[in-house]
PDB file of N, CA and C in Angstrom:
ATOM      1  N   UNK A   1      15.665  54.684 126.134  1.00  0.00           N
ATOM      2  CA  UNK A   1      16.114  55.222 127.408  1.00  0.00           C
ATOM      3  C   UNK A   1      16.876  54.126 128.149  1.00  0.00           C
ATOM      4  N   UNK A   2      17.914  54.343 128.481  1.00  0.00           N
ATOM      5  CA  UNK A   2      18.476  53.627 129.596  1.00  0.00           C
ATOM      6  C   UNK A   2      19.269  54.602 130.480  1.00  0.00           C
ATOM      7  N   UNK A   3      19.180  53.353 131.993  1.00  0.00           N
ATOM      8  CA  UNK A   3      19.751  53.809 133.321  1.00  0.00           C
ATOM      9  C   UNK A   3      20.750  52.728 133.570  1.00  0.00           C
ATOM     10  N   UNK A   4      21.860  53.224 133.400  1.00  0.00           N
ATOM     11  CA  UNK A   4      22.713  52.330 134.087  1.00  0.00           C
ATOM     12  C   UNK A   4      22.283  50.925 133.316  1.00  0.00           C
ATOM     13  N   UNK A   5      22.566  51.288 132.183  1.00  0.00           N
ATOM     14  CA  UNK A   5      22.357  50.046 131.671  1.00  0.00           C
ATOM     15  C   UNK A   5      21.168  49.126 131.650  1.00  0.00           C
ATOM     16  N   UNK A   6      20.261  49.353 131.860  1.00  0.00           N
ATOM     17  CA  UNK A   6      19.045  48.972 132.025  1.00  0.00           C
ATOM     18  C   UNK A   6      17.582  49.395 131.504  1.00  0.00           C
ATOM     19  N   UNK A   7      16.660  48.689 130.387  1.00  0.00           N
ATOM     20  CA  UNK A   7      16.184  49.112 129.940  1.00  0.00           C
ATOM     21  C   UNK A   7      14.817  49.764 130.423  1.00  0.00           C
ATOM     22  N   UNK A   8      13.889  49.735 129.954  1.00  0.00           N
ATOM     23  CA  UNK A   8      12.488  50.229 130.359  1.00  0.00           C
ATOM     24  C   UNK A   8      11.814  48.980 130.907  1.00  0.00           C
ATOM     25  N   UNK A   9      12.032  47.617 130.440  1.00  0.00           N
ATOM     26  CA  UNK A   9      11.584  46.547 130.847  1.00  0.00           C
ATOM     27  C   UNK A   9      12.058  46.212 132.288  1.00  0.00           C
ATOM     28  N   UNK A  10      13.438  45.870 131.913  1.00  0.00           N
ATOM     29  CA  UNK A  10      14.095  46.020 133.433  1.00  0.00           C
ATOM     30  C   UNK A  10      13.668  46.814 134.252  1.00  0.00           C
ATOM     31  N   UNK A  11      12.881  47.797 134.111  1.00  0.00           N
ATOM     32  CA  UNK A  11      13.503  48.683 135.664  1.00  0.00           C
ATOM     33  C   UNK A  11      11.792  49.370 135.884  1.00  0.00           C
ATOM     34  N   UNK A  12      11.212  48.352 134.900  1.00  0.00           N
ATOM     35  CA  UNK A  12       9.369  48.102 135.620  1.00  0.00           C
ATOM     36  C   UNK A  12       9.313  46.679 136.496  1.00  0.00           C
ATOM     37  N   UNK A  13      10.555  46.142 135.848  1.00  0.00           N
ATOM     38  CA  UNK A  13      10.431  44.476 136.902  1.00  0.00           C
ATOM     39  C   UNK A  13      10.674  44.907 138.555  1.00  0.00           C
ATOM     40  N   UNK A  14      11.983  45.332 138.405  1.00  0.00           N
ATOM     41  CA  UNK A  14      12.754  45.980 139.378  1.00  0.00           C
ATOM     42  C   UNK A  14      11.706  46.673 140.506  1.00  0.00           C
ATOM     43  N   UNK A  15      10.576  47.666 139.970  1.00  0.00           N
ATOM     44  CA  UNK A  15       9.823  48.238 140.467  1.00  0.00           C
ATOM     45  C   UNK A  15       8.521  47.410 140.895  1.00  0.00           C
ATOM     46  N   UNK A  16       8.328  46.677 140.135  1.00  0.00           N
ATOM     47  CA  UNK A  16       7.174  45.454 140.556  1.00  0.00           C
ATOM     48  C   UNK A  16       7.739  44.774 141.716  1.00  0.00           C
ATOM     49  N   UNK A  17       8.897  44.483 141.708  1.00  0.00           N
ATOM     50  CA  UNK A  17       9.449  43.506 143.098  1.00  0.00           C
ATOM     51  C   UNK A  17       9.345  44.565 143.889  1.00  0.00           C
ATOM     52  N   UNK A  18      10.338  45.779 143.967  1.00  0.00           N
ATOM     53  CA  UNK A  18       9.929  46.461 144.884  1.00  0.00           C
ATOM     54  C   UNK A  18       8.393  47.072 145.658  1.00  0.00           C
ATOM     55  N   UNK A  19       7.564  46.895 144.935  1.00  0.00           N
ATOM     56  CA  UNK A  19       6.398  46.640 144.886  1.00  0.00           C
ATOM     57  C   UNK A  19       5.740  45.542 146.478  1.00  0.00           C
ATOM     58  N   UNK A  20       6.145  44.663 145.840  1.00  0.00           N
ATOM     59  CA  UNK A  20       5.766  43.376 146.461  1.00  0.00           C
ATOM     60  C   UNK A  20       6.272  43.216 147.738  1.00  0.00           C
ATOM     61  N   UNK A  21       7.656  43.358 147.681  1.00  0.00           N
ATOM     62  CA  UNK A  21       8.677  43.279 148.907  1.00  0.00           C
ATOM     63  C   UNK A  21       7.646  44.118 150.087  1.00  0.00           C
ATOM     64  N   UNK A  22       8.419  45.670 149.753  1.00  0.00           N
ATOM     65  CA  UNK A  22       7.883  46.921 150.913  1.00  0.00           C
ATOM     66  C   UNK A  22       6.833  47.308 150.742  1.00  0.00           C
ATOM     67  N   UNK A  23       5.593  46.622 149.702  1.00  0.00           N
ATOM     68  CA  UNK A  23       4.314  47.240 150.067  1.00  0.00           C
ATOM     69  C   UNK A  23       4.321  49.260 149.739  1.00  0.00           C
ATOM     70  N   UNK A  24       3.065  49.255 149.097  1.00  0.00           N
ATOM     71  CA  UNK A  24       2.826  50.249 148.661  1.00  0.00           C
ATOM     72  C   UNK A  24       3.340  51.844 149.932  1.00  0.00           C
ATOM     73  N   UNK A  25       3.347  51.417 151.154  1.00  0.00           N
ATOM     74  CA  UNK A  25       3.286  52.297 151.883  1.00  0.00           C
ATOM     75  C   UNK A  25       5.023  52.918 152.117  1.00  0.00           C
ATOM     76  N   UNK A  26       5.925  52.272 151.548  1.00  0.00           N
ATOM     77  CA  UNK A  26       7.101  52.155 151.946  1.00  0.00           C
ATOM     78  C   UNK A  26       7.570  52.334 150.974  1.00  0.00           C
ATOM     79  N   UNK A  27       7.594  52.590 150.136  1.00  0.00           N
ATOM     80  CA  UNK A  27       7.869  52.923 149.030  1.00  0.00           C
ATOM     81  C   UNK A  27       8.315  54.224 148.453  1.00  0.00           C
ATOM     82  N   UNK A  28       7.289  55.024 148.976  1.00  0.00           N
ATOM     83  CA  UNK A  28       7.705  56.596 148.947  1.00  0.00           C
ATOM     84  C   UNK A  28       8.711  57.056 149.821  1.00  0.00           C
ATOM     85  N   UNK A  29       9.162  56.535 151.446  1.00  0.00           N
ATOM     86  CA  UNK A  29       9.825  56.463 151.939  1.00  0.00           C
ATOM     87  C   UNK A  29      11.272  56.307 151.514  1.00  0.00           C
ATOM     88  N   UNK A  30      11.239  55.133 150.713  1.00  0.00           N
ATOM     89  CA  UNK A  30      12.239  54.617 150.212  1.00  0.00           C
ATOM     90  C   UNK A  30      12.966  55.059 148.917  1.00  0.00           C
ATOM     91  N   UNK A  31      11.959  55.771 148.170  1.00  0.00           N
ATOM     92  CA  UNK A  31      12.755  56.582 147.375  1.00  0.00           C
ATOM     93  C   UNK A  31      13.098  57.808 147.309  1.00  0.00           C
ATOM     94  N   UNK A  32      12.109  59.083 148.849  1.00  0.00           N
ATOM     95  CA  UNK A  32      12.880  59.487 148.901  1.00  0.00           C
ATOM     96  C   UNK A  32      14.234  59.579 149.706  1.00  0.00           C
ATOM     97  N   UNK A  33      14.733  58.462 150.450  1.00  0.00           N
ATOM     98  CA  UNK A  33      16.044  58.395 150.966  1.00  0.00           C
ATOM     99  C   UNK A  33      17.226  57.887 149.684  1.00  0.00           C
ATOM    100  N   UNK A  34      16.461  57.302 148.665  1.00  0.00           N
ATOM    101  CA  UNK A  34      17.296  57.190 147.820  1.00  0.00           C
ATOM    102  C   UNK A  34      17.631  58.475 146.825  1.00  0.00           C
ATOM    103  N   UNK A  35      16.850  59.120 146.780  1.00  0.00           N
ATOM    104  CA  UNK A  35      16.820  60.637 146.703  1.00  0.00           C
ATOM    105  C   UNK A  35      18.050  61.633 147.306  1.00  0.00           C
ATOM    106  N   UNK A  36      18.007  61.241 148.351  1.00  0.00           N
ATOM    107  CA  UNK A  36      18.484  62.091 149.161  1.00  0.00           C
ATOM    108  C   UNK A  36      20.220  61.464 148.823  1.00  0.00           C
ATOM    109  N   UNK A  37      20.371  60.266 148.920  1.00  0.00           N
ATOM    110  CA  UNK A  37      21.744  59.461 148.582  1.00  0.00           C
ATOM    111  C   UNK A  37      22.136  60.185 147.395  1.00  0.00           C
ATOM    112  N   UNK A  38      21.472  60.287 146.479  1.00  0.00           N
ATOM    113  CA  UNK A  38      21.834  60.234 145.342  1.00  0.00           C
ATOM    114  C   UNK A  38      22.699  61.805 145.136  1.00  0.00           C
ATOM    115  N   UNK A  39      21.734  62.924 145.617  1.00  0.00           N
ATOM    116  CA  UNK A  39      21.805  64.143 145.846  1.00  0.00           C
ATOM    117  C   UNK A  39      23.153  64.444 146.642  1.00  0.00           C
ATOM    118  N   UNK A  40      22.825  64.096 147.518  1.00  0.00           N
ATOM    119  CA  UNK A  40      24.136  63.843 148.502  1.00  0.00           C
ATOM    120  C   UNK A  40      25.864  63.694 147.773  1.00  0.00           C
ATOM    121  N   UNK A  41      25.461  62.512 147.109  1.00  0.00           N
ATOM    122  CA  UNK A  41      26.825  62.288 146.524  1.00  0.00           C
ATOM    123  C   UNK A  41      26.676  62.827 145.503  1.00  0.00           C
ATOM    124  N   UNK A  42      26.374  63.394 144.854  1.00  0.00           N
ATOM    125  CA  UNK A  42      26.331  64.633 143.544  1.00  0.00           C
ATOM    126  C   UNK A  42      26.921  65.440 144.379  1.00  0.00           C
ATOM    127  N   UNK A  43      26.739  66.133 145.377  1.00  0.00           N
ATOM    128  CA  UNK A  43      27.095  67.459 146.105  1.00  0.00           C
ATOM    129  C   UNK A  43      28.354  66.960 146.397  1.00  0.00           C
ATOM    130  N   UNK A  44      28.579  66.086 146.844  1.00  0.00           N
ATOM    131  CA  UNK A  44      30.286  65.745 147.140  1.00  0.00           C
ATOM    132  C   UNK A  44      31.307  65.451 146.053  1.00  0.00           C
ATOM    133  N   UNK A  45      30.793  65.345 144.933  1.00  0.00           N
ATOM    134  CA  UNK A  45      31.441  64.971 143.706  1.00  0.00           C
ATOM    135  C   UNK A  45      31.514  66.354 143.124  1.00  0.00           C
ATOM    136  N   UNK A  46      31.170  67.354 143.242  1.00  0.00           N
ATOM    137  CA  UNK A  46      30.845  68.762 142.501  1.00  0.00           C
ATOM    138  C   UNK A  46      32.041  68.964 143.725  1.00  0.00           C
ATOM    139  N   UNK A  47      31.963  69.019 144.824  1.00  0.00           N
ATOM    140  CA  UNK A  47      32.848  69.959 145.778  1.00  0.00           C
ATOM    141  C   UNK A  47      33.917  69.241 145.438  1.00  0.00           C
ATOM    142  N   UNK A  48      34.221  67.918 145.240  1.00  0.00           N
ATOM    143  CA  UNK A  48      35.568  67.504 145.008  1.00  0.00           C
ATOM    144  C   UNK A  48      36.368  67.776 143.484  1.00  0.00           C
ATOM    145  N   UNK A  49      36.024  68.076 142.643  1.00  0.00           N
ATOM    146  CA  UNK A  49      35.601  68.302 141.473  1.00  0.00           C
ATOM    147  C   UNK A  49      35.983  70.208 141.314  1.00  0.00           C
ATOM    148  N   UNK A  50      35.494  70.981 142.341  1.00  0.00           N
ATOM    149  CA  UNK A  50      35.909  72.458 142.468  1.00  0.00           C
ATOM    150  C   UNK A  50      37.553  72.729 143.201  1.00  0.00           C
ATOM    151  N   UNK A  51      37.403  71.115 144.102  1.00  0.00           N
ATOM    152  CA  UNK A  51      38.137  71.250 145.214  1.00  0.00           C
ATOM    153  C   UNK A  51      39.998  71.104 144.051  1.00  0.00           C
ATOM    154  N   UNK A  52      39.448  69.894 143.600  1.00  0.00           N
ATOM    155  CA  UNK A  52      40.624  69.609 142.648  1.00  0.00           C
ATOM    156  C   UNK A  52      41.186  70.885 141.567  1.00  0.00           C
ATOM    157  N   UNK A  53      39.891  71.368 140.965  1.00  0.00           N
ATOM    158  CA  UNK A  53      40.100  72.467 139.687  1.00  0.00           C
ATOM    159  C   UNK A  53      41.209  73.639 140.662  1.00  0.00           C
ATOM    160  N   UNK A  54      40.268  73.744 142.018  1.00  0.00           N
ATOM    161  CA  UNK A  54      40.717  75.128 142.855  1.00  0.00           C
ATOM    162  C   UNK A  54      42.324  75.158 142.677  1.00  0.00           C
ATOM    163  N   UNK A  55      43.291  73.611 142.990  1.00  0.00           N
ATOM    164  CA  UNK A  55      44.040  72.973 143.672  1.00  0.00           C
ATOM    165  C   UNK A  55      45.042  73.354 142.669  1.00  0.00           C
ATOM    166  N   UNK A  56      44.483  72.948 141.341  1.00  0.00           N
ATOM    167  CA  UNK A  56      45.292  72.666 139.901  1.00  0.00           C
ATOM    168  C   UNK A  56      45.654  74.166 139.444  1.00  0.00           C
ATOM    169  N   UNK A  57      44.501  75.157 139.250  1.00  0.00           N
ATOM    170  CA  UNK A  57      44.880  76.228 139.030  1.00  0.00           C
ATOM    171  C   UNK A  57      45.974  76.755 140.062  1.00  0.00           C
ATOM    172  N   UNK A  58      45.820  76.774 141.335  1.00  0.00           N
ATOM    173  CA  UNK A  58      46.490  77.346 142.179  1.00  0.00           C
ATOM    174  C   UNK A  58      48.517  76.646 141.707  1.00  0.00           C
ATOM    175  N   UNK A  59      48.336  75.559 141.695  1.00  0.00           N
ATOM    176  CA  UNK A  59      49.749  74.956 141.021  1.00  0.00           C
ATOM    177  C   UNK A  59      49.882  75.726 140.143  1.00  0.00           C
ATOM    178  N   UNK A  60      49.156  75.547 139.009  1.00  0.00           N
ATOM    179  CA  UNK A  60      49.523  76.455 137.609  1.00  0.00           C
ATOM    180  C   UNK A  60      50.429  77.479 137.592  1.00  0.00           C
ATOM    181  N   UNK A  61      49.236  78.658 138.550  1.00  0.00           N
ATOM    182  CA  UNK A  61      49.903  79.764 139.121  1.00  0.00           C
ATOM    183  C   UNK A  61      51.205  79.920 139.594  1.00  0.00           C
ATOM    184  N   UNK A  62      50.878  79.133 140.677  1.00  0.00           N
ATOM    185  CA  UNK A  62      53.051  78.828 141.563  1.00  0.00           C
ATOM    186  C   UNK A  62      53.918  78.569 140.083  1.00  0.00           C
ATOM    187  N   UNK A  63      53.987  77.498 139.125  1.00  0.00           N
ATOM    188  CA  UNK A  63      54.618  77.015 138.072  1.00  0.00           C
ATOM    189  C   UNK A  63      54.832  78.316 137.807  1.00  0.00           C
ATOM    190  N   UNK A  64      54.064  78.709 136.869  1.00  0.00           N
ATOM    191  CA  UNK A  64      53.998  80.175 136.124  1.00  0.00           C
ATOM    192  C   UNK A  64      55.354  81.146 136.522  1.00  0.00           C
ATOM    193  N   UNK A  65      55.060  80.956 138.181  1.00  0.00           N
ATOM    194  CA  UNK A  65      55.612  82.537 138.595  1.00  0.00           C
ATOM    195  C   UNK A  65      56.662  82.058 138.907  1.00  0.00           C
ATOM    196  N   UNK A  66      56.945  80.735 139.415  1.00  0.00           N
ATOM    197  CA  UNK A  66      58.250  80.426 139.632  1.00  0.00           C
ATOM    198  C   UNK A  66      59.414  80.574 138.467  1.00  0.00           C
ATOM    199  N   UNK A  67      58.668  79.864 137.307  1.00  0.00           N
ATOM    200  CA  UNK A  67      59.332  80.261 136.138  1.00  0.00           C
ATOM    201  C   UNK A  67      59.828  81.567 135.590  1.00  0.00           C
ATOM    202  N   UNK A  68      59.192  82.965 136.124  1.00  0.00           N
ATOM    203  CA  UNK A  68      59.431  84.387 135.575  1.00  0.00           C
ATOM    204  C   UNK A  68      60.204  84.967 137.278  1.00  0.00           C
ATOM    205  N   UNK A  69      59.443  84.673 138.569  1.00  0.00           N
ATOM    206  CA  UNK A  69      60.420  85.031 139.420  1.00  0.00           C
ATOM    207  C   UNK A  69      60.344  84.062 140.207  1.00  0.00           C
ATOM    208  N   UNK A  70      61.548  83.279 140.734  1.00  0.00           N
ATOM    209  CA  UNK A  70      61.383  82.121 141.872  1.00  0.00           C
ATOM    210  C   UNK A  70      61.206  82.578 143.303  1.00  0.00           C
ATOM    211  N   UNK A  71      61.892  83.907 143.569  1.00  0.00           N
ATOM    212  CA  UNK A  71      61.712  84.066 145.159  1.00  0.00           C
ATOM    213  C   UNK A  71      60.487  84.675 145.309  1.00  0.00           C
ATOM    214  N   UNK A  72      59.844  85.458 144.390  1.00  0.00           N
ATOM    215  CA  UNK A  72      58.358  86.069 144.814  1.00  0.00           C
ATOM    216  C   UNK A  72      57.688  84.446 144.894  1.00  0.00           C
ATOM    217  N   UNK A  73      57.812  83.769 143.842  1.00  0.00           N
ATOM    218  CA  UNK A  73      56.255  82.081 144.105  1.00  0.00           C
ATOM    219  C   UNK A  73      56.626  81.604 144.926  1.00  0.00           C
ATOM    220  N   UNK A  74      57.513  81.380 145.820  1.00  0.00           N
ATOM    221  CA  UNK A  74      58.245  80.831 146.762  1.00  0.00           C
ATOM    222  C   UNK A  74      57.095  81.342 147.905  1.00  0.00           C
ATOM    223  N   UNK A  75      56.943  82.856 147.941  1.00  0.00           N
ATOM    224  CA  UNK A  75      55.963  83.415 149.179  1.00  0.00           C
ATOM    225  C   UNK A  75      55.083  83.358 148.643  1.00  0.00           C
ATOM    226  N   UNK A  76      54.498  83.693 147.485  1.00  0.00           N
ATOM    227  CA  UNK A  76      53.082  83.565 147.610  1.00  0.00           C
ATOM    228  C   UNK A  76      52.666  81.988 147.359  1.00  0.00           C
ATOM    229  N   UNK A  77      52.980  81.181 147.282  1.00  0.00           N
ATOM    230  CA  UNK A  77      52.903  79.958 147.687  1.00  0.00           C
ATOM    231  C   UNK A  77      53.038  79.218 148.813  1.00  0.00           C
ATOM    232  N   UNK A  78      54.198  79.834 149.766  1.00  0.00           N
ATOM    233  CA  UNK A  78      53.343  79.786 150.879  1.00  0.00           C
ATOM    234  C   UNK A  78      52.040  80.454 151.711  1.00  0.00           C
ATOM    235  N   UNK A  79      51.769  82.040 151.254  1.00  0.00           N
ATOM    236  CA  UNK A  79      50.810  82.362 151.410  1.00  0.00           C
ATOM    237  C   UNK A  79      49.399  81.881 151.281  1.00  0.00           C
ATOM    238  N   UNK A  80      49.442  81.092 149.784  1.00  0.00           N
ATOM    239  CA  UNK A  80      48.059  80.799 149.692  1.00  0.00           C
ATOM    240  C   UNK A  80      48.331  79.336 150.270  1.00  0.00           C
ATOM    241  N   UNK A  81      48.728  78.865 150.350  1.00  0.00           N
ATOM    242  CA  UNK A  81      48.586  77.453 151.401  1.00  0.00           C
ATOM    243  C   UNK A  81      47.999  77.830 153.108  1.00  0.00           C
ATOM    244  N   UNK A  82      48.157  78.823 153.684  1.00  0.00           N
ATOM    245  CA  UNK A  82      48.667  79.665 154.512  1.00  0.00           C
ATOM    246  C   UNK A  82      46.530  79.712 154.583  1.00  0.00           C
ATOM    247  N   UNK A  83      46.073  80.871 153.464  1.00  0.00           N
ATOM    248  CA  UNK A  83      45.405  81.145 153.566  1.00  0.00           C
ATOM    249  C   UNK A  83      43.848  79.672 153.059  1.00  0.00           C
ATOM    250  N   UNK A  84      44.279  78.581 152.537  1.00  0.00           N
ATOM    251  CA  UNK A  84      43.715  77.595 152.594  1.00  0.00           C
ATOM    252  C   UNK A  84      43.864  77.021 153.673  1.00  0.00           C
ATOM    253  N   UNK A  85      44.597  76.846 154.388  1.00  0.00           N
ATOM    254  CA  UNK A  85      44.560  76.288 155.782  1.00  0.00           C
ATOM    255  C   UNK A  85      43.396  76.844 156.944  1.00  0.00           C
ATOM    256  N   UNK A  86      43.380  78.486 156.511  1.00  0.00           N
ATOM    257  CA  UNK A  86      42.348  79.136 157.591  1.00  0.00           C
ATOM    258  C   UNK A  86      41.038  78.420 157.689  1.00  0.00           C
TER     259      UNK A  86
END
């Protein structure tokens, strides 16, 4: 098993200092805010990640139609900009 590069040895040391440092009581505290970090930026990496796919397809589309009719992708390209803005 490894995390980030780090084995099973490592990351009982890691936990022993943390240990020592914040004391047993602080501890639970502390991981779950690291919890919460972690979660956090997962959720922002997924929305940026939909945000981009959303972005790319929507180009695709304009390409596509511009290529078979230019003055219809012309409006609906501004439309859906139009309607991402709302």
């Amino acid at each position: 098993m490894s995390i980030f590069g780090m084995g099973l040895p490592e990351i009982a040391v890691i936990l022993v200092l943390a240990l020592l440092i914040f004391g047993p009581k602080k501890l639970p505290e502390i991981g779950r805010s690291m919890g919460k970090a972690i979660r956090g930026f997962q959720e922002a990496s997924k929305e940026f990640e939909n945000e981009f796919k959303r972005e790319a397809k929507q180009l695709e589309e304009a390409t596509k139609m511009s290529k078979s009719q230019p003055e219809k992708a012309m409006t609906t390209v501004a439309s859906t900009d139009e309607a991402v803005d709302a």
